[in-house]
Protein backbone atom coordinates (compact mmCIF):
# COMPACT_ATOMS: atom_id res chain seq x y z
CA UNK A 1 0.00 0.00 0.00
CA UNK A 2 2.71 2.45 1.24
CA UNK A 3 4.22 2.11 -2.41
CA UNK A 4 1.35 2.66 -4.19
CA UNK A 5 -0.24 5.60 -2.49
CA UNK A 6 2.00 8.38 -4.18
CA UNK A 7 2.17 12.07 -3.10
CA UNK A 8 -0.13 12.59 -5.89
CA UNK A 9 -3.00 10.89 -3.75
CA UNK A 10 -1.85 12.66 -0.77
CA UNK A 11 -1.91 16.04 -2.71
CA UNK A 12 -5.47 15.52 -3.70
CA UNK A 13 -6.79 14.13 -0.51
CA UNK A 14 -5.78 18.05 0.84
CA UNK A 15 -6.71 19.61 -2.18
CA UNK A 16 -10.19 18.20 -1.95
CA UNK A 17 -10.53 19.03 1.85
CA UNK A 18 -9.50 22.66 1.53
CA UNK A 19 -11.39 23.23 -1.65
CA UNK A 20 -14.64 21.17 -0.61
CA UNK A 21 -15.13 20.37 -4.53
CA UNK A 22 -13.01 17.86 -6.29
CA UNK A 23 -13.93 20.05 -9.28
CA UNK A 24 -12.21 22.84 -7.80
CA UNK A 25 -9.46 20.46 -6.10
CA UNK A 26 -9.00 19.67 -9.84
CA UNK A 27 -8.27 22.63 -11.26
CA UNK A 28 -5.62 23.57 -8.39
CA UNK A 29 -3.43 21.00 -8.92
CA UNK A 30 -4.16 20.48 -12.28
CA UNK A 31 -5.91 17.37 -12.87
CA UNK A 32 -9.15 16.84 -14.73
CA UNK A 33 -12.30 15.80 -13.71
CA UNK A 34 -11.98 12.14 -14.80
CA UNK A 35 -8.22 12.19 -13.60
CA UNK A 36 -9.33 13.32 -9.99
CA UNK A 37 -12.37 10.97 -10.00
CA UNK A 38 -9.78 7.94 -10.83
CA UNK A 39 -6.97 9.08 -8.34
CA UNK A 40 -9.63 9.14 -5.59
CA UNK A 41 -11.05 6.07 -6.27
CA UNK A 42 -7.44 4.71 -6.39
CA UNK A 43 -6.75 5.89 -2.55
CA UNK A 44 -10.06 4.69 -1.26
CA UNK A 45 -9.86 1.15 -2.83
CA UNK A 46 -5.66 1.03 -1.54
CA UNK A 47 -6.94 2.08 1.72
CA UNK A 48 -10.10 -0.30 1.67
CA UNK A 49 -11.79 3.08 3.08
CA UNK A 50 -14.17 6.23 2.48
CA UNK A 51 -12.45 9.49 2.53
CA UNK A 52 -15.01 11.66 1.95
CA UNK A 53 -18.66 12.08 1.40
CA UNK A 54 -20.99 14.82 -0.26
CA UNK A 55 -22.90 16.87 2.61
CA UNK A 56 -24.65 20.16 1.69
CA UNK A 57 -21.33 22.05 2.46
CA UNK A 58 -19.45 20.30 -0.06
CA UNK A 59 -16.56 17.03 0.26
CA UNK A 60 -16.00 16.92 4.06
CA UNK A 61 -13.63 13.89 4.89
CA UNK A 62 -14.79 10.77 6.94
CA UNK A 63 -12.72 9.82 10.24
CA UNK A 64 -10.97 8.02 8.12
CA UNK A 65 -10.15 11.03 5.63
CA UNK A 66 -9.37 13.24 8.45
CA UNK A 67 -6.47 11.00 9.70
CA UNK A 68 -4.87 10.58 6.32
CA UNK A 69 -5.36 14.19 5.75
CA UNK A 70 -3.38 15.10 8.84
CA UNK A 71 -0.74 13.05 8.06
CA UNK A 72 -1.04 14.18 4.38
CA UNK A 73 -0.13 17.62 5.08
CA UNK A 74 2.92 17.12 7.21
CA UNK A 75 4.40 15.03 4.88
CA UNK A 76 3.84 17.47 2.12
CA UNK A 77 4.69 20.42 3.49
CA UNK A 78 8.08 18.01 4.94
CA UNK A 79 8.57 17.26 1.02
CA UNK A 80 8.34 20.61 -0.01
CA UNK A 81 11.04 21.93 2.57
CA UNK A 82 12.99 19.19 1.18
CA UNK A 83 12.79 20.51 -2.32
CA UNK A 84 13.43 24.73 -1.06
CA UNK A 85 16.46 22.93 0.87
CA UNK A 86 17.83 21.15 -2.64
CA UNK A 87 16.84 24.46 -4.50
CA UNK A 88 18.51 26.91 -1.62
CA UNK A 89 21.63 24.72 -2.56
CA UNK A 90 21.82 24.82 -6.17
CA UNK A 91 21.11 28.81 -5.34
CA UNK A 92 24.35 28.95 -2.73
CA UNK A 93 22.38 28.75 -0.03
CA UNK A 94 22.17 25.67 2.86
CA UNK A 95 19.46 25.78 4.40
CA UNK A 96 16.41 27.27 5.45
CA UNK A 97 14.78 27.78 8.91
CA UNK A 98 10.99 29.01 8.77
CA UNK A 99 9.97 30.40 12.57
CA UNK A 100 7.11 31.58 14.25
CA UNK A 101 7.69 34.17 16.85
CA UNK A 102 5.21 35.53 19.63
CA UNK A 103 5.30 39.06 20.87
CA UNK A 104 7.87 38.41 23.66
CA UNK A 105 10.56 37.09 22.06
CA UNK A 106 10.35 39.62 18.80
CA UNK A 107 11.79 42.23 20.37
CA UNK A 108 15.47 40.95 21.45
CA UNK A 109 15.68 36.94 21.73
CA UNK A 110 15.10 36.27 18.07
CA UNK A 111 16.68 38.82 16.54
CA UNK A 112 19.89 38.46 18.93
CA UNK A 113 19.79 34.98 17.34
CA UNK A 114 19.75 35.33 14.02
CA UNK A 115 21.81 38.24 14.29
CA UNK A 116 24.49 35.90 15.94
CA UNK A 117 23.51 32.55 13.13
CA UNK A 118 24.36 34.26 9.89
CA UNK A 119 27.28 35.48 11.38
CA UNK A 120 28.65 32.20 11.83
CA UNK A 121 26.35 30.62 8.62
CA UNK A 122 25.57 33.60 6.69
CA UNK A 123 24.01 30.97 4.03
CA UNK A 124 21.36 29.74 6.30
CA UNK A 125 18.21 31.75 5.34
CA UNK A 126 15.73 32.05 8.21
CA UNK A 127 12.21 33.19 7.52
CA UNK A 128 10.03 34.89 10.09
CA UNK A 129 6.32 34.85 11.09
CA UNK A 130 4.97 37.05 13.63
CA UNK A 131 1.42 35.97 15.11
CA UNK A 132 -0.50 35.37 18.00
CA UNK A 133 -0.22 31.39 19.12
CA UNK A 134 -3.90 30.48 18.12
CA UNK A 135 -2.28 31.31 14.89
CA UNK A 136 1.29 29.78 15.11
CA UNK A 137 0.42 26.28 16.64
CA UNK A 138 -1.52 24.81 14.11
CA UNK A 139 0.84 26.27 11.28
CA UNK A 140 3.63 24.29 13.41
CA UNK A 141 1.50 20.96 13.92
CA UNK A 142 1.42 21.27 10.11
CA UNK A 143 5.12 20.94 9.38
CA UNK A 144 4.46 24.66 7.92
CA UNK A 145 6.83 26.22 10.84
CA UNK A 146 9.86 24.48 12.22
CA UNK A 147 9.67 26.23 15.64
CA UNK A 148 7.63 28.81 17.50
CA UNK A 149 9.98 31.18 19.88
CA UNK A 150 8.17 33.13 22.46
CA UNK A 151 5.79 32.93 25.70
CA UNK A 152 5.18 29.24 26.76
CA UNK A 153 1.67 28.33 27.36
CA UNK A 154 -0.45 25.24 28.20
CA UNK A 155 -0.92 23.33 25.22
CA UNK A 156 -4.19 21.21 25.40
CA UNK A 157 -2.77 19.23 22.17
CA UNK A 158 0.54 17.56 24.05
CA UNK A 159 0.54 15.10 21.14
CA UNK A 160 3.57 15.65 19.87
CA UNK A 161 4.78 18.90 21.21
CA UNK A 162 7.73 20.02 22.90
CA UNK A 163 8.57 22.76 24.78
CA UNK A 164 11.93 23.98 26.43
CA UNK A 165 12.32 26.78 28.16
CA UNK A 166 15.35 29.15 27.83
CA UNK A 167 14.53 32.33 30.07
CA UNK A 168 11.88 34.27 32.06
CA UNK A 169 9.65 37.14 31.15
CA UNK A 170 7.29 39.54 33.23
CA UNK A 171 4.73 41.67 31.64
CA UNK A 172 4.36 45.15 32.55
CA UNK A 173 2.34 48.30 32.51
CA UNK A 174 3.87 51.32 30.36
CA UNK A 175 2.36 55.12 29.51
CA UNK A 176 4.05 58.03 28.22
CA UNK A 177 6.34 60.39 30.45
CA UNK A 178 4.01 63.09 30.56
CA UNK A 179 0.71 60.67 31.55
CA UNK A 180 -0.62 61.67 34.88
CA UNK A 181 0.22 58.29 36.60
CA UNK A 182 3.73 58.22 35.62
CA UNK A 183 4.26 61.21 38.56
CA UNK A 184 3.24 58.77 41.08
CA UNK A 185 5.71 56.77 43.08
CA UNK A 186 3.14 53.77 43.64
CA UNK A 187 0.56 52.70 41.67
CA UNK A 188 -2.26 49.76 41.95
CA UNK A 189 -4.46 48.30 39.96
CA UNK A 190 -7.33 49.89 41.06
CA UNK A 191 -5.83 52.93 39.92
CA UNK A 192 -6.18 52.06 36.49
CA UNK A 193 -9.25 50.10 35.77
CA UNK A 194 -10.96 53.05 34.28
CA UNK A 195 -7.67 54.20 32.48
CA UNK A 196 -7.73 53.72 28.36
CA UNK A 197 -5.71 50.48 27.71
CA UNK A 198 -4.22 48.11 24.80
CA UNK A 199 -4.84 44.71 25.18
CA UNK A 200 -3.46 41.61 23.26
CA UNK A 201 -6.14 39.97 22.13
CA UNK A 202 -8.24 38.23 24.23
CA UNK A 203 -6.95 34.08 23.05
CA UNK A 204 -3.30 35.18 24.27
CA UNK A 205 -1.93 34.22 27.10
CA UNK A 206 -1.15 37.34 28.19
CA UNK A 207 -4.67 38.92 27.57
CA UNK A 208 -5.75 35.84 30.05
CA UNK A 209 -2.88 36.72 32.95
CA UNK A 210 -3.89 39.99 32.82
CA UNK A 211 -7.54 39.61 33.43
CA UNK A 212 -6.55 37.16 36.18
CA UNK A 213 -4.45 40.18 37.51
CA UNK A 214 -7.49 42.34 37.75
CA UNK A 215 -9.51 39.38 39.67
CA UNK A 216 -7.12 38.20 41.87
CA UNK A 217 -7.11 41.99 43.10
CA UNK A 218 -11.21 41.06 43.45
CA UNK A 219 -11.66 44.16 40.08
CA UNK A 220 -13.14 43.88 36.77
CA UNK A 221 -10.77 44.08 34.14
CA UNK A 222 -11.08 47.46 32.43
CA UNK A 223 -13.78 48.10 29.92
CA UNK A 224 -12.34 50.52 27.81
CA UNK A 225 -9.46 49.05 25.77
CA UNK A 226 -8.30 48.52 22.27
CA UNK A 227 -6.72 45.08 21.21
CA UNK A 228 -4.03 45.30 19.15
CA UNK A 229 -0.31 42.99 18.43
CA UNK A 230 1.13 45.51 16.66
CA UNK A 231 4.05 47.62 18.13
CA UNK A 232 3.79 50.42 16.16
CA UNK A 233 0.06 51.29 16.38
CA UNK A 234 0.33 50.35 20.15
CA UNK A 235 2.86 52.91 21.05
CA UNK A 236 1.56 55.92 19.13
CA UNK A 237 -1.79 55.50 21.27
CA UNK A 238 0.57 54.90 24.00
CA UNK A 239 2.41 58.58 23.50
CA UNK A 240 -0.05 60.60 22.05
CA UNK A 241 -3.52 59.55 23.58
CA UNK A 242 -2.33 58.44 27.36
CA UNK A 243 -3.02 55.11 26.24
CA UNK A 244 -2.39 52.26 29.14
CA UNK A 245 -0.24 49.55 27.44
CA UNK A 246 0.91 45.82 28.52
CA UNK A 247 4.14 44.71 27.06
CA UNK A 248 6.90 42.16 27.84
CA UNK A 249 9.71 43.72 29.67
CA UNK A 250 11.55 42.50 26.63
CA UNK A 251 9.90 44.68 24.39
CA UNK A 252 10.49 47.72 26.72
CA UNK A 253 14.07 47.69 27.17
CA UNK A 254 15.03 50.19 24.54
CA UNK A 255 12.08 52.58 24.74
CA UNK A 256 12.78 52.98 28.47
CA UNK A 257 16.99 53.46 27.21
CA UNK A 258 15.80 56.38 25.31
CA UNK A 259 13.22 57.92 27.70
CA UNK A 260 10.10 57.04 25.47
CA UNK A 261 7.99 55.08 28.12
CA UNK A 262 7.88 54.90 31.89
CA UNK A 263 6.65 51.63 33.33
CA UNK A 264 4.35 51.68 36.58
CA UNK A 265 5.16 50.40 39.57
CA UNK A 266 2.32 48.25 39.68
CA UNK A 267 3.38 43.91 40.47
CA UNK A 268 1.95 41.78 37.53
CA UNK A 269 3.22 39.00 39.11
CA UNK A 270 0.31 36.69 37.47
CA UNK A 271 2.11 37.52 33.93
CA UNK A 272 5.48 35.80 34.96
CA UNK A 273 6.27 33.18 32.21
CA UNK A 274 8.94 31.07 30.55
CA UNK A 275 9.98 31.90 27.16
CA UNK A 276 11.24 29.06 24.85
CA UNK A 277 10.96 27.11 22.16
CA UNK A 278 7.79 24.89 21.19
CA UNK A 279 8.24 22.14 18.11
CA UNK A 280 7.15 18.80 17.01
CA UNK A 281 8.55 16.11 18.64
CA UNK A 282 7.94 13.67 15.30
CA UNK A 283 10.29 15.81 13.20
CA UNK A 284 13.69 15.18 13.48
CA UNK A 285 15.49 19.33 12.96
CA UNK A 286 17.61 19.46 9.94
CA UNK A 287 20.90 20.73 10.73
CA UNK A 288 19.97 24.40 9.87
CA UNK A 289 16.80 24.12 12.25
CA UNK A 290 19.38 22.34 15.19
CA UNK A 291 22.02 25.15 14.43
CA UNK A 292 19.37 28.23 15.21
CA UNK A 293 17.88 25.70 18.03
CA UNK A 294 21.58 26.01 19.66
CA UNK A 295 21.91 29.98 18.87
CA UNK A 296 19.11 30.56 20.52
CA UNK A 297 19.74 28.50 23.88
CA UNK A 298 23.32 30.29 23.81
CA UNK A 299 21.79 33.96 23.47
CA UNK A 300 19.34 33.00 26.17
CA UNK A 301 22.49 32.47 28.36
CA UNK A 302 24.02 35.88 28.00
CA UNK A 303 20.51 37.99 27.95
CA UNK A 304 20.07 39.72 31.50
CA UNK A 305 17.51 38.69 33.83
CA UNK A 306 14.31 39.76 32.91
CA UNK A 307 12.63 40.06 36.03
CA UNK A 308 11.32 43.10 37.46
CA UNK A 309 12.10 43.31 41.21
């Protein structure tokens, strides 16, 4: 069976499942109506199984569709790094790592690291994708990431997974110089429930750690907020509209250099987390994956602590 069922199969199987119309499937990956018809009836008959049936939302897989389709797509998406890898070469280039990254570890961490990888392989090319983890996990149970760096969280899906810590991280509060609460010498979060605040959004750890901040102190969370990941937008509401805003001390570290931010002196203690590296345990790193793997476990060394006393 295993030499029979060819990546052509496997290629349609997803093709069908995304699309949800073989017609449709057909035309993506370039097979005609009869041909798709044929190759499906091929894999069902090898498999002595029904992959999909017709439902009034189009070609949804069976159980046993779904299995082969998970397993479909992470040994496509393995083939096709296989084939940038053997392209990269011919190009002068050895290797490839593709990594997610989560807000914490953007700001210093991960560029530290690649920083210090193409200085010692300048012909490894790393590619970067910045999300929130609802996002990044699935793309890395795919086989689409190599490895997520950033905030550690509970992972209800352990199949699989693996996470290692490299170094702590504390959230904290931030305004601008000239907000009204960065005067005071104390501050508590009762003092800024009804302030204006940016929130990750609300499936991030984070967001969740902060809320439980808020009730632990027996408070609401604040009301009025905006959600928003992105750094830039973030801190212009931060410095022009005495915006409230909750960042990794990570993050921080230059603003505060340069006199841009002041952070409250308000204990998030709830937001105290590891940062690491999540990946799949089922897929052996290529050397190029293993050599940024080891960068970043030697920058974590040398960073300073990141908590806040």
């Amino acid at each position: 069976m295993s030499r029979r069922l060819s990546l052509r199969h496997l290629r349609l199987i997803v093709a069908i499942a995304e699309e949800g119309n073989s017609v449709r499937a057909g035309n993506r990956i370039n097979l005609s109506q009869p041909a798709v018809t044929k190759s499906l009836q091929e894999a069902e008959k090898l498999l002595e199984a029904s992959l999909f049936e017709r439902t009034n939302r189009g070609m949804m897989p069976t159980e046993y569709g779904a299995i082969l389709l998970a397993h479909a797509r992470v040994i496509l998406s393995q083939v096709d790094k296989a084939l940038i890898d053997l392209s990269n070469l011919k190009d002068g280039w050895v290797g490839q790592v593709s990594v997610g990254t989560l807000f914490a570890a953007s700001a210093n961490l991960l560029p530290h690291a690649i920083s210090k990888l193409q200085s010692a392989h300048p012909r490894i090319r790393v590619k970067v994708y910045a999300n929130s983890h609802d996002i990044l996990l699935p793309l890395l149970i795919k086989g689409e990431l190599d490895i997520v760096v950033g905030r550690l969280t509970q992972i209800r899906r352990q199949d699989n997974i693996i996470q290692e810590p490299l170094m702590d991280e504390i959230a904290c509060a931030i305004c601008a110089p000239n907000h009204p609460l960065a005067k005071l010498e104390a501050v508590t979060l009762k003092d800024l429930v009804r302030e204006k605040w940016i929130f990750p959004d609300k499936d991030t750890t984070l967001r969740r750690q902060l809320d439980d901040a808020f009730r632990n102190e027996g408070l609401e969370p604040p009301g009025y907020f905006v959600e928003s990941l992105s750094i830039l937008n973030n801190l212009e509401l931060i410095l022009s509209a005495e915006y409230i805003g909750i960042v990794p001390w990570q993050t921080t570290r230059a603003q505060i250099l340069y006199d841009r931010i002041r952070i409250l002196p308000v204990p998030l203690k709830s937001t105290f987390t590891p940062i690491g590296i999540t990946r799949r345990a089922d897929i052996e790193p290529s050397p190029s994956v293993e050599k940024f793997i080891e960068t970043l476990r030697a920058v974590a060394k040398v960073e300073p602590n990141q908590t806040l006393k």
